[in-house]
PDB file of N, CA and C in Angstrom:
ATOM      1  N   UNK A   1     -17.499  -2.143  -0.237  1.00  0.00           N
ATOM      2  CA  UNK A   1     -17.173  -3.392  -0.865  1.00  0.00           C
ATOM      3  C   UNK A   1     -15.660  -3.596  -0.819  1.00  0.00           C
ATOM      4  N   UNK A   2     -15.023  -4.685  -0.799  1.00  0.00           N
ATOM      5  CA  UNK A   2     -13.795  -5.055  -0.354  1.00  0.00           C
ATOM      6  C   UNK A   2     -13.860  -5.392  -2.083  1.00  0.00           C
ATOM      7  N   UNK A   3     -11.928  -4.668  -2.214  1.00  0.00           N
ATOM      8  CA  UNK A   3     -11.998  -5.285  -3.514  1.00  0.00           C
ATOM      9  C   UNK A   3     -11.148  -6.943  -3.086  1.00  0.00           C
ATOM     10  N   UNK A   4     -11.559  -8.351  -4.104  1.00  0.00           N
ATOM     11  CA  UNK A   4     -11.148  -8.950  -3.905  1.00  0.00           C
ATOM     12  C   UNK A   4     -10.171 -10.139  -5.086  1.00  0.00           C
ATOM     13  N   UNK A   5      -9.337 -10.679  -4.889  1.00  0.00           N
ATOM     14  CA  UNK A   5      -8.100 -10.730  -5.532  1.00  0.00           C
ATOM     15  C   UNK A   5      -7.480 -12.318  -4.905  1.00  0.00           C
ATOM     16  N   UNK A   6      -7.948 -13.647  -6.048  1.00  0.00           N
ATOM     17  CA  UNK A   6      -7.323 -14.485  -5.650  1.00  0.00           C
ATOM     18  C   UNK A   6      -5.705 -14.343  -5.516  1.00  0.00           C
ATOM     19  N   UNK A   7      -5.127 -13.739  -6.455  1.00  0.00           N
ATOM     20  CA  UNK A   7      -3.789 -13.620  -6.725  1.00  0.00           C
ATOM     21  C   UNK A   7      -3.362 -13.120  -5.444  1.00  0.00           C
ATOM     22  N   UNK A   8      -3.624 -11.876  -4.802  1.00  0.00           N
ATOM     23  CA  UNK A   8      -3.112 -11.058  -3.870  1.00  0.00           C
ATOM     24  C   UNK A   8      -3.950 -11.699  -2.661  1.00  0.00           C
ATOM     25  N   UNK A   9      -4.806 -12.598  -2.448  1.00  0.00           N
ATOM     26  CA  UNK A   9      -5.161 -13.140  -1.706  1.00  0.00           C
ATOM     27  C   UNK A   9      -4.748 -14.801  -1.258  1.00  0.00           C
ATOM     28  N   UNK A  10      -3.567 -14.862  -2.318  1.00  0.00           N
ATOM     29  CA  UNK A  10      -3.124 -16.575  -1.741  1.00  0.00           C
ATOM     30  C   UNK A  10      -1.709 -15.861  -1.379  1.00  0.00           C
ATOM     31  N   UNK A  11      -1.274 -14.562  -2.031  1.00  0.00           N
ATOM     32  CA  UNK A  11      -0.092 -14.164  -1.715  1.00  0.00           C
ATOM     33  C   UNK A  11      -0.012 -13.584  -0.360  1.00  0.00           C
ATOM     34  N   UNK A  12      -1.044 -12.993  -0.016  1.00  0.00           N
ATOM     35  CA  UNK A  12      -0.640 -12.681   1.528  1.00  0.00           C
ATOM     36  C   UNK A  12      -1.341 -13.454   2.513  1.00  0.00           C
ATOM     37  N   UNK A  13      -1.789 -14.680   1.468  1.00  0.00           N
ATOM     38  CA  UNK A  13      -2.565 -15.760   2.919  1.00  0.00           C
ATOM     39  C   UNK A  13      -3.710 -15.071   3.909  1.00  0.00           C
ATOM     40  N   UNK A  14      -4.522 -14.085   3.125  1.00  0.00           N
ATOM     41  CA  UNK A  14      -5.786 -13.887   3.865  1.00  0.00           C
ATOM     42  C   UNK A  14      -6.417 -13.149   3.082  1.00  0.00           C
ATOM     43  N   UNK A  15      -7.717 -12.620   3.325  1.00  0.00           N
ATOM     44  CA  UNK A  15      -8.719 -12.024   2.491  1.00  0.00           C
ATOM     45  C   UNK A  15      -8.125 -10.571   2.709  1.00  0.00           C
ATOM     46  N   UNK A  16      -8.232  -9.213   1.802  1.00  0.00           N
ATOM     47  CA  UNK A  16      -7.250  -8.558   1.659  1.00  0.00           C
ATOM     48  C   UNK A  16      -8.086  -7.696   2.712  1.00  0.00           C
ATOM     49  N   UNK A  17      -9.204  -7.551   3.424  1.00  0.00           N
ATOM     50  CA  UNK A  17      -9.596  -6.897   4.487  1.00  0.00           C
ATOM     51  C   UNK A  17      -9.040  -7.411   5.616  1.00  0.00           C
ATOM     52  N   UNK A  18      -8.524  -8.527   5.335  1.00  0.00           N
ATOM     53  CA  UNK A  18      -7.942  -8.662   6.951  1.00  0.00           C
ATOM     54  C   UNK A  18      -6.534  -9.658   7.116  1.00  0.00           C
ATOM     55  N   UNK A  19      -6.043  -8.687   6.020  1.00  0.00           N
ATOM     56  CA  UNK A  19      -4.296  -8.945   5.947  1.00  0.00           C
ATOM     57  C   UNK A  19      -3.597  -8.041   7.436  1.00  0.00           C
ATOM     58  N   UNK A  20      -2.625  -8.963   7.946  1.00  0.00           N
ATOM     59  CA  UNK A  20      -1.986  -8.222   9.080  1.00  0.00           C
ATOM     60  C   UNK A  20      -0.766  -8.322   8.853  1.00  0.00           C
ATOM     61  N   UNK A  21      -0.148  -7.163   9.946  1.00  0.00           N
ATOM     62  CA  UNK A  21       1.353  -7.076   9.874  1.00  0.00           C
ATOM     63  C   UNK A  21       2.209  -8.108   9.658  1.00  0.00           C
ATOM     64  N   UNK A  22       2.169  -9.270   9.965  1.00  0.00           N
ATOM     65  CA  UNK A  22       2.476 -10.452   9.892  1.00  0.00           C
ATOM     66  C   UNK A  22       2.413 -11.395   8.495  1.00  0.00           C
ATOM     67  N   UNK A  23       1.379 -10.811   7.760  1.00  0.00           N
ATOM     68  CA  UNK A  23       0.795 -11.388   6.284  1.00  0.00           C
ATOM     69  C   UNK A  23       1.785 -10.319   5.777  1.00  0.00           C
ATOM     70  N   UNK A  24       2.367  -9.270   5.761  1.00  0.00           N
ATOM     71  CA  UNK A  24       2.742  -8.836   4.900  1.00  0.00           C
ATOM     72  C   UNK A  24       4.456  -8.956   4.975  1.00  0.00           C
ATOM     73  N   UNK A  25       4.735  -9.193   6.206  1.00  0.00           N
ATOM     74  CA  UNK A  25       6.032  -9.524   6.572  1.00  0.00           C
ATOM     75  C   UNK A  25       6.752 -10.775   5.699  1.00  0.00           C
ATOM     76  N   UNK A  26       5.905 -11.656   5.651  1.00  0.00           N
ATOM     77  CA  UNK A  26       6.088 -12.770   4.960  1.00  0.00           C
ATOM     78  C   UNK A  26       6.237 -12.750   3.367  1.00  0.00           C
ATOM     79  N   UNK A  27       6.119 -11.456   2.755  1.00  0.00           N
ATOM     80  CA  UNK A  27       6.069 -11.211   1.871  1.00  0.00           C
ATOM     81  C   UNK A  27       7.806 -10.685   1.613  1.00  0.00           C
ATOM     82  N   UNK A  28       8.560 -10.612   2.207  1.00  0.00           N
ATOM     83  CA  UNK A  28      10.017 -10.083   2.291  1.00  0.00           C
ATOM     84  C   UNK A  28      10.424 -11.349   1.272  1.00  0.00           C
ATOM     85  N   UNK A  29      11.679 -11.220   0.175  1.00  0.00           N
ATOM     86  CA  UNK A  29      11.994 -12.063  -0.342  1.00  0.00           C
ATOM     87  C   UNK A  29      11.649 -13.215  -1.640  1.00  0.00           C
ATOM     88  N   UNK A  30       9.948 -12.427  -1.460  1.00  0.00           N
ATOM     89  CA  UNK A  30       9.251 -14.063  -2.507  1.00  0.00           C
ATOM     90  C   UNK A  30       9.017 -13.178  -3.331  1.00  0.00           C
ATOM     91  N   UNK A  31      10.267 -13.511  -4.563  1.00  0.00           N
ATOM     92  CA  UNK A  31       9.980 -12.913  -5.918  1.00  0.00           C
ATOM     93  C   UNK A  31       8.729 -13.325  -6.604  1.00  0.00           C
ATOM     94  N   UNK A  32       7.428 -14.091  -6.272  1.00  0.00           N
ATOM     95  CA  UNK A  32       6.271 -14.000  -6.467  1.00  0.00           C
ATOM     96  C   UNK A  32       5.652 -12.587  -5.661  1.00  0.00           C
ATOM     97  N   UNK A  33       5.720 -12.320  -5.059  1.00  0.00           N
ATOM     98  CA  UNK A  33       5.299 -11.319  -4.440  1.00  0.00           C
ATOM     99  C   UNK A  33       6.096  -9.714  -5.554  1.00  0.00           C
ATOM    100  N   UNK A  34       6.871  -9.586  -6.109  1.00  0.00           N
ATOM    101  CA  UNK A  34       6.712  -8.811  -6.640  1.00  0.00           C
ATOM    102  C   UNK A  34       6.340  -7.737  -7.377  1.00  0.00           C
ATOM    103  N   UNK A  35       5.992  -6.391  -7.271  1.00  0.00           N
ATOM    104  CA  UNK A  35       5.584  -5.588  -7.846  1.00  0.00           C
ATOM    105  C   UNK A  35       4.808  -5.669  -9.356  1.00  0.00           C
ATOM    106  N   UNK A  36       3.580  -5.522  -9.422  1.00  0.00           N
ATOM    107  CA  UNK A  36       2.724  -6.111 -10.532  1.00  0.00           C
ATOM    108  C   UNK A  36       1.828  -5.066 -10.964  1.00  0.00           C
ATOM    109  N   UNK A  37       1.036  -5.067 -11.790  1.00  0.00           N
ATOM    110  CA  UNK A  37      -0.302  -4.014 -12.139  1.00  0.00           C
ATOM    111  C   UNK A  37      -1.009  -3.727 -11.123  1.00  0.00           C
ATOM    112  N   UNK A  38      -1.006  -5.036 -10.050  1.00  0.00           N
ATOM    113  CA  UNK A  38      -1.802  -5.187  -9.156  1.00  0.00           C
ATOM    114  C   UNK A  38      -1.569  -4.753  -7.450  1.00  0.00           C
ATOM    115  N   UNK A  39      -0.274  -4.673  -7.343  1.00  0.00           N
ATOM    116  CA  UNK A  39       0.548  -4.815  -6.277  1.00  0.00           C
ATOM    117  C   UNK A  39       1.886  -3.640  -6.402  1.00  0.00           C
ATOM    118  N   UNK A  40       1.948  -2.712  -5.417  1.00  0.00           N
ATOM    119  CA  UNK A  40       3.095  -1.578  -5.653  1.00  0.00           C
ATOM    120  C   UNK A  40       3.397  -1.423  -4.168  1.00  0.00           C
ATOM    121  N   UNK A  41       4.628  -1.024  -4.070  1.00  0.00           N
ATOM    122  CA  UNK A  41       5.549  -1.215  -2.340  1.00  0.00           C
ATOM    123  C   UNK A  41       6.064   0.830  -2.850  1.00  0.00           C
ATOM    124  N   UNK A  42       5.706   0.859  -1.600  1.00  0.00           N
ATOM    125  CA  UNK A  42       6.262   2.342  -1.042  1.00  0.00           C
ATOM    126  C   UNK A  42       6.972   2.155   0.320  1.00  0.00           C
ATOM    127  N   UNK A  43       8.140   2.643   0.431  1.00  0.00           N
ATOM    128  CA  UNK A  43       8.630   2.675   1.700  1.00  0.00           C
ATOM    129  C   UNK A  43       8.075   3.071   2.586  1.00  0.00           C
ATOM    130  N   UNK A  44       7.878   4.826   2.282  1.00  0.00           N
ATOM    131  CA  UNK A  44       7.721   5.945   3.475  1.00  0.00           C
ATOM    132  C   UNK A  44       6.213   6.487   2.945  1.00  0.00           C
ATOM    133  N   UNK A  45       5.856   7.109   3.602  1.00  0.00           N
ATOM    134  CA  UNK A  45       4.411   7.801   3.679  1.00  0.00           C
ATOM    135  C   UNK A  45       4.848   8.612   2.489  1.00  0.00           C
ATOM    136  N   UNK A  46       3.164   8.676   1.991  1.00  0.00           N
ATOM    137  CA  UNK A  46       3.565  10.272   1.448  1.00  0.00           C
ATOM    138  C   UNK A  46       3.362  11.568   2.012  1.00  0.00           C
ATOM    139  N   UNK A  47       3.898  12.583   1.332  1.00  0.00           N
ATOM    140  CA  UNK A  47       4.117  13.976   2.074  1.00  0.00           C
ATOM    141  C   UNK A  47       2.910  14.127   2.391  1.00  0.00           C
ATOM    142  N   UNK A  48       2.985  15.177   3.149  1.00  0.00           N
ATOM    143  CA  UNK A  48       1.654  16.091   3.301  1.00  0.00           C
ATOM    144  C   UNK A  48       1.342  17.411   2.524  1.00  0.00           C
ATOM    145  N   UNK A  49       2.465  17.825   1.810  1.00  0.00           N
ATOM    146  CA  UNK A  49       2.446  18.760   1.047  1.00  0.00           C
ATOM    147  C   UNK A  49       1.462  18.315  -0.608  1.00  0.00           C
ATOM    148  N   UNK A  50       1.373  19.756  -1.399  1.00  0.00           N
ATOM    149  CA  UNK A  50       0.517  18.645  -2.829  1.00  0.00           C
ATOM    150  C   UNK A  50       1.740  18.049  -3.220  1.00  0.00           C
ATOM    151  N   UNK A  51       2.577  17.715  -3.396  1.00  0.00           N
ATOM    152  CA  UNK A  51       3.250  16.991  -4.462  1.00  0.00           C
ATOM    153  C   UNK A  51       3.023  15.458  -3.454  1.00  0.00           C
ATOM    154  N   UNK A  52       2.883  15.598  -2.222  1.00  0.00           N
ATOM    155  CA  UNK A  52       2.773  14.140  -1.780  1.00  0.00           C
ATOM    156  C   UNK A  52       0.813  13.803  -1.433  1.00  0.00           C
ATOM    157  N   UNK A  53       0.496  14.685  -2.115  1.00  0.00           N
ATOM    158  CA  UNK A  53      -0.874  14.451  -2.379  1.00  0.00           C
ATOM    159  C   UNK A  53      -1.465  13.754  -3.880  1.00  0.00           C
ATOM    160  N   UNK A  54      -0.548  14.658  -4.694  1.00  0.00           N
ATOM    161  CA  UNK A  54      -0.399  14.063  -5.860  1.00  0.00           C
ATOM    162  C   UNK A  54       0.004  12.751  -6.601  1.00  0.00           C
ATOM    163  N   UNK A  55       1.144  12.841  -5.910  1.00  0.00           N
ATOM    164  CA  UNK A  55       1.651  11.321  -5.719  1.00  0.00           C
ATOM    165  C   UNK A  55       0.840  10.105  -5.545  1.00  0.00           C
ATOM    166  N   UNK A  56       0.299  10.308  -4.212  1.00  0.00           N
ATOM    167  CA  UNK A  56      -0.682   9.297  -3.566  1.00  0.00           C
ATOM    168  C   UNK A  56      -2.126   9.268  -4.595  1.00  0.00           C
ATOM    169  N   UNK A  57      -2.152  10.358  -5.044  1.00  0.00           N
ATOM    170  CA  UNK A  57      -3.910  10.074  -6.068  1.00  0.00           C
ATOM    171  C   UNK A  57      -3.123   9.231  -7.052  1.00  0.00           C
ATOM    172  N   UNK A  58      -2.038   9.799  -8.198  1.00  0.00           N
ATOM    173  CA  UNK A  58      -1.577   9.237  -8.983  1.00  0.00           C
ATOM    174  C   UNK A  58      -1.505   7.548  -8.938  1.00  0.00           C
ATOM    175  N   UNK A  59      -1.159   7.055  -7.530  1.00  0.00           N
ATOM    176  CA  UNK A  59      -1.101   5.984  -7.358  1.00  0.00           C
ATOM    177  C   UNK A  59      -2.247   5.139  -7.042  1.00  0.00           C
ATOM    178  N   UNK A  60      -2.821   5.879  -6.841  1.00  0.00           N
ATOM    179  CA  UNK A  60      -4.462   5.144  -6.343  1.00  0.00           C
ATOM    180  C   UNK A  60      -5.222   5.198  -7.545  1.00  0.00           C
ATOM    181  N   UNK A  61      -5.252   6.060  -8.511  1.00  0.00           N
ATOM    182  CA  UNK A  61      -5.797   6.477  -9.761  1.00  0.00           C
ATOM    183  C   UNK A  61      -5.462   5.118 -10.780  1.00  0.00           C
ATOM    184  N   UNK A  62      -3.800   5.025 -10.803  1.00  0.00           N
ATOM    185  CA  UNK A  62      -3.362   3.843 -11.804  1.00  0.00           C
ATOM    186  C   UNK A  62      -3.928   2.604 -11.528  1.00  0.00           C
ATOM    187  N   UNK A  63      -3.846   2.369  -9.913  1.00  0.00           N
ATOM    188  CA  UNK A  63      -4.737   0.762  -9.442  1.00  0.00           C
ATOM    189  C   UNK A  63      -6.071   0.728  -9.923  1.00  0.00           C
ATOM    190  N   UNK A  64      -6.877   1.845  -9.485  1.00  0.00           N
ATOM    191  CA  UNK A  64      -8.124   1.882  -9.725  1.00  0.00           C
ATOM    192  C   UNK A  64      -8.600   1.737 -11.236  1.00  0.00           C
ATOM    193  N   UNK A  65      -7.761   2.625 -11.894  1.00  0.00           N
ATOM    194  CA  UNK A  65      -8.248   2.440 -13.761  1.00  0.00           C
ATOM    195  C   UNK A  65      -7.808   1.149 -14.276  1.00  0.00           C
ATOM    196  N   UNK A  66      -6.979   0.411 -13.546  1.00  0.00           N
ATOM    197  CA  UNK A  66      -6.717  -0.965 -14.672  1.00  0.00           C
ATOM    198  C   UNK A  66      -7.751  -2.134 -13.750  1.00  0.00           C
ATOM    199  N   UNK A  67      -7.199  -2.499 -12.906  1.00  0.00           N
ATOM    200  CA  UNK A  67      -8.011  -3.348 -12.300  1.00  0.00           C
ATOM    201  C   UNK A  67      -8.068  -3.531 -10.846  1.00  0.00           C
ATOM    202  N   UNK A  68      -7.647  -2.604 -10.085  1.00  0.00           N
ATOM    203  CA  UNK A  68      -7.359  -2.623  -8.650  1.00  0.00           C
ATOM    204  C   UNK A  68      -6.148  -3.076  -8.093  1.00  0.00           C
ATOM    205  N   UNK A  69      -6.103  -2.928  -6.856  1.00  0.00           N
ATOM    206  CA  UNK A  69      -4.915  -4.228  -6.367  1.00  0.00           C
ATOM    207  C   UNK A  69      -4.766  -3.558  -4.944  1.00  0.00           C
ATOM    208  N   UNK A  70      -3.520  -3.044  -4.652  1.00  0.00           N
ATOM    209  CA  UNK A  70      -3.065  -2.938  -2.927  1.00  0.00           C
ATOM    210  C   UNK A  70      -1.297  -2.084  -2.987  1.00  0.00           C
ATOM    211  N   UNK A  71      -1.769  -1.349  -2.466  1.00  0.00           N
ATOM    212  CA  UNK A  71      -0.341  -0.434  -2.551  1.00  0.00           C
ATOM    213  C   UNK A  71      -0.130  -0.634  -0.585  1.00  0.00           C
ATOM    214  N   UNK A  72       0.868  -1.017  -0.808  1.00  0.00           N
ATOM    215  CA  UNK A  72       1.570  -1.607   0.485  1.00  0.00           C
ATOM    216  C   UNK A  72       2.933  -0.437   0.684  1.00  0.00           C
ATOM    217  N   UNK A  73       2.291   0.260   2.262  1.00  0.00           N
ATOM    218  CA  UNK A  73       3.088   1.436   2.796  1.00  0.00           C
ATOM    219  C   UNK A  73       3.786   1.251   3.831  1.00  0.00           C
ATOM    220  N   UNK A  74       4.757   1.059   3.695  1.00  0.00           N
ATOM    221  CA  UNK A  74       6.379   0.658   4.610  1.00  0.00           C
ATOM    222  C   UNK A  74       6.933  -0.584   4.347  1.00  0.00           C
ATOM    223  N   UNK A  75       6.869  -0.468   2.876  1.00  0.00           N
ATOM    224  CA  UNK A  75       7.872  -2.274   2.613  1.00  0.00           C
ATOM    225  C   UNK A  75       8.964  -1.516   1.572  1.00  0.00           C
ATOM    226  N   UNK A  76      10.098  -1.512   1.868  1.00  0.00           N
ATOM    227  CA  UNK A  76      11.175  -1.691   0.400  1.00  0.00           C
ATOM    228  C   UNK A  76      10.861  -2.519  -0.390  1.00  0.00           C
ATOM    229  N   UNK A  77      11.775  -2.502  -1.927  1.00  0.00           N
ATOM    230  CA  UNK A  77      11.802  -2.903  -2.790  1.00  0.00           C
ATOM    231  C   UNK A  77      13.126  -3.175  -2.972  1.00  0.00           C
ATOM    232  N   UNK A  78      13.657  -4.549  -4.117  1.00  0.00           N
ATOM    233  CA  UNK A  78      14.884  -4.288  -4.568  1.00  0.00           C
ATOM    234  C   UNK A  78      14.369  -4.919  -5.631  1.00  0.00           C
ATOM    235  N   UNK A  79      14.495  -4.789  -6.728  1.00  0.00           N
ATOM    236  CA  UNK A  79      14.066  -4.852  -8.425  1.00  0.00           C
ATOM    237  C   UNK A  79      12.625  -4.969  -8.080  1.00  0.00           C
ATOM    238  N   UNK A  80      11.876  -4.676  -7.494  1.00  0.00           N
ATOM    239  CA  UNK A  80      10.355  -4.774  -7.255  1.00  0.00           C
ATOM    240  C   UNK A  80       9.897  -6.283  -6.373  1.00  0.00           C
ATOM    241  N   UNK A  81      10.924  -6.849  -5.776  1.00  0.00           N
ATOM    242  CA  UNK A  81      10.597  -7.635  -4.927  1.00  0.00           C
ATOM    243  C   UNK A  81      10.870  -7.095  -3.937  1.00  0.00           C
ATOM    244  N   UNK A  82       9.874  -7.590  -2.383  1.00  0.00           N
ATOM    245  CA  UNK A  82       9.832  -6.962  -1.135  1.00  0.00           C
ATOM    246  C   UNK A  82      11.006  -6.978  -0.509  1.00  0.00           C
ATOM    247  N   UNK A  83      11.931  -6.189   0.135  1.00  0.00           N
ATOM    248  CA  UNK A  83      13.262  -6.575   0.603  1.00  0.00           C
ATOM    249  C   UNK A  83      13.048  -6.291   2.226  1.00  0.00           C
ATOM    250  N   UNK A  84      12.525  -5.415   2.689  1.00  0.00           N
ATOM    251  CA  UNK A  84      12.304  -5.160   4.232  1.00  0.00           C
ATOM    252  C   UNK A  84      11.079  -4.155   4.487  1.00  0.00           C
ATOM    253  N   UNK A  85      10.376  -4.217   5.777  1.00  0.00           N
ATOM    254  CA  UNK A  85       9.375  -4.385   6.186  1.00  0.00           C
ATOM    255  C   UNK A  85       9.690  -2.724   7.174  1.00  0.00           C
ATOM    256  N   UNK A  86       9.129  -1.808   7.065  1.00  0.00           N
ATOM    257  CA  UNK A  86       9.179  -0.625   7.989  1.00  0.00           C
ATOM    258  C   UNK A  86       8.038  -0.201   8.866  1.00  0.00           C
ATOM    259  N   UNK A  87       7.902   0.023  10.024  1.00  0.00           N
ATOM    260  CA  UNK A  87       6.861   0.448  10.746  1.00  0.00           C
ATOM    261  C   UNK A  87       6.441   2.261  10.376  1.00  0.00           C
ATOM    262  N   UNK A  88       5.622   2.409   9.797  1.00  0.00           N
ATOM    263  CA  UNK A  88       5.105   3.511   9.266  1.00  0.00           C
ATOM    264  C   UNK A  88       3.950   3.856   9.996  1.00  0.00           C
ATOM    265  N   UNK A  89       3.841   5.658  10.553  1.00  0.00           N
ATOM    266  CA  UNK A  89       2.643   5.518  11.509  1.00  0.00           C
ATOM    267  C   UNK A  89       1.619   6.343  10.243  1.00  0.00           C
ATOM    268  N   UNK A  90       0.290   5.876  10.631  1.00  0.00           N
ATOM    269  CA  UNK A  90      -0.421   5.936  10.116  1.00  0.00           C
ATOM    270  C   UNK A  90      -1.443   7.272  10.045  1.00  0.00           C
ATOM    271  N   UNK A  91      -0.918   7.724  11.134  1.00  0.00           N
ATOM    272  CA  UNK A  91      -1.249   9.170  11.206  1.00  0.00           C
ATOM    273  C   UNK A  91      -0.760  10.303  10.383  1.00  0.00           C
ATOM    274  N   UNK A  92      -1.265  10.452   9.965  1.00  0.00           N
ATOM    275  CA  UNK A  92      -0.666  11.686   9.254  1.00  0.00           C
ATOM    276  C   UNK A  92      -0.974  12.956   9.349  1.00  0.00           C
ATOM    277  N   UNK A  93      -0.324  13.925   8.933  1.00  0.00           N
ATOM    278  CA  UNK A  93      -1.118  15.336   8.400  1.00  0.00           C
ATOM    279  C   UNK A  93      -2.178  15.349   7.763  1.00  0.00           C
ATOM    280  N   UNK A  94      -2.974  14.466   7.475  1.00  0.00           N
ATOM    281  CA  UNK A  94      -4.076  15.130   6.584  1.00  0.00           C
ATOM    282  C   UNK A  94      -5.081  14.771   7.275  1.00  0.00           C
ATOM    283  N   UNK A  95      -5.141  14.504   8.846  1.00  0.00           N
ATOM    284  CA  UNK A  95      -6.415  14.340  10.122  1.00  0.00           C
ATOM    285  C   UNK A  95      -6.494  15.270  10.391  1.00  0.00           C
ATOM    286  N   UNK A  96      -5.149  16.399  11.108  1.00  0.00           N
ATOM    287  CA  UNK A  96      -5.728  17.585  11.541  1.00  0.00           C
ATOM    288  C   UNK A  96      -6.623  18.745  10.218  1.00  0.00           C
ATOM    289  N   UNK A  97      -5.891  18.490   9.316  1.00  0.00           N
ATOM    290  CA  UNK A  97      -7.168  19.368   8.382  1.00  0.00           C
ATOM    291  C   UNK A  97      -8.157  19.082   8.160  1.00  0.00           C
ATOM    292  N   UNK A  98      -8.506  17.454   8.287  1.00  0.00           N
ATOM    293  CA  UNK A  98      -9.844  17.165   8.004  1.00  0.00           C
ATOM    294  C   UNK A  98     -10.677  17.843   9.403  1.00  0.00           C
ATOM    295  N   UNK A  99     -10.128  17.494  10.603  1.00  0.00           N
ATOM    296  CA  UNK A  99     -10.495  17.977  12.315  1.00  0.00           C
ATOM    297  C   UNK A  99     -10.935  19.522  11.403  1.00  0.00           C
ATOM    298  N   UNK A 100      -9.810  20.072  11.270  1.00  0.00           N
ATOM    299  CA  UNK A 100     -10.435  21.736  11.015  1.00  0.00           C
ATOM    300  C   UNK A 100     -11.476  21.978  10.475  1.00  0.00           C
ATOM    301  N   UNK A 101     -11.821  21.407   9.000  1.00  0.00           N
ATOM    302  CA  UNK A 101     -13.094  21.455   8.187  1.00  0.00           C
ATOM    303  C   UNK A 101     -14.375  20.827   9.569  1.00  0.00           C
ATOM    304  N   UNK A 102     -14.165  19.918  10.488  1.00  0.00           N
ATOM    305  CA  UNK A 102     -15.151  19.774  10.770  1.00  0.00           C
ATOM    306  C   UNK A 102     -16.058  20.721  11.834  1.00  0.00           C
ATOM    307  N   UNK A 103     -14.574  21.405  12.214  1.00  0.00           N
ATOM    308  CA  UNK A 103     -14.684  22.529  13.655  1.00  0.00           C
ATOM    309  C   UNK A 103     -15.627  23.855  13.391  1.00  0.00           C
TER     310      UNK A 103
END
């Protein structure tokens, strides 16, 4: 099930399953777009180590217990509005361990 979100869905101008690089780019600058209950900007990935495991539940944990929303990975912030847009690869360390468990 897609969670769904008029708010975060007029803000990035598409249904939040099929927001693109481009929907979120547009988000640079519009102090409506700012950081909310609903909405949180991370620059960089998180680690692969636990503390950047931790991190990442922590953050998925807080969306999930209040009311959902969208944590957006490679955008700055400056007072919690979007300031610039980073290409972040999506691969991470935590494929090859899953690969191992499956081997």
């Amino acid at each position: 099930m897609v969670m769904r979100s008029r708010r975060l869905e007029d803000l990035f101008g598409a249904r939040l399953d099929a927001v693109s690089y481009q929907d979120v780019e547009t988000l640079v600058g519009n102090p409506e777009a700012a950081e909310a209950e609903d909405l949180d900007y991370k620059r960089a990935h998180y680690g692969s180590d636990d503390k950047g495991k931790e991190e990442l539940a922590k953050d998925v944990a807080a969306l999930a217990n209040h009311r959902g929303g969208v944590l957006v990975i490679g955008m700055a912030e400056t007072k919690g509005v979007p300031s610039r847009v980073f290409d972040v690869d999506l691969m991470n360390s935590f494929t090859p361990t899953a690969s191992r468990r499956r081997a």
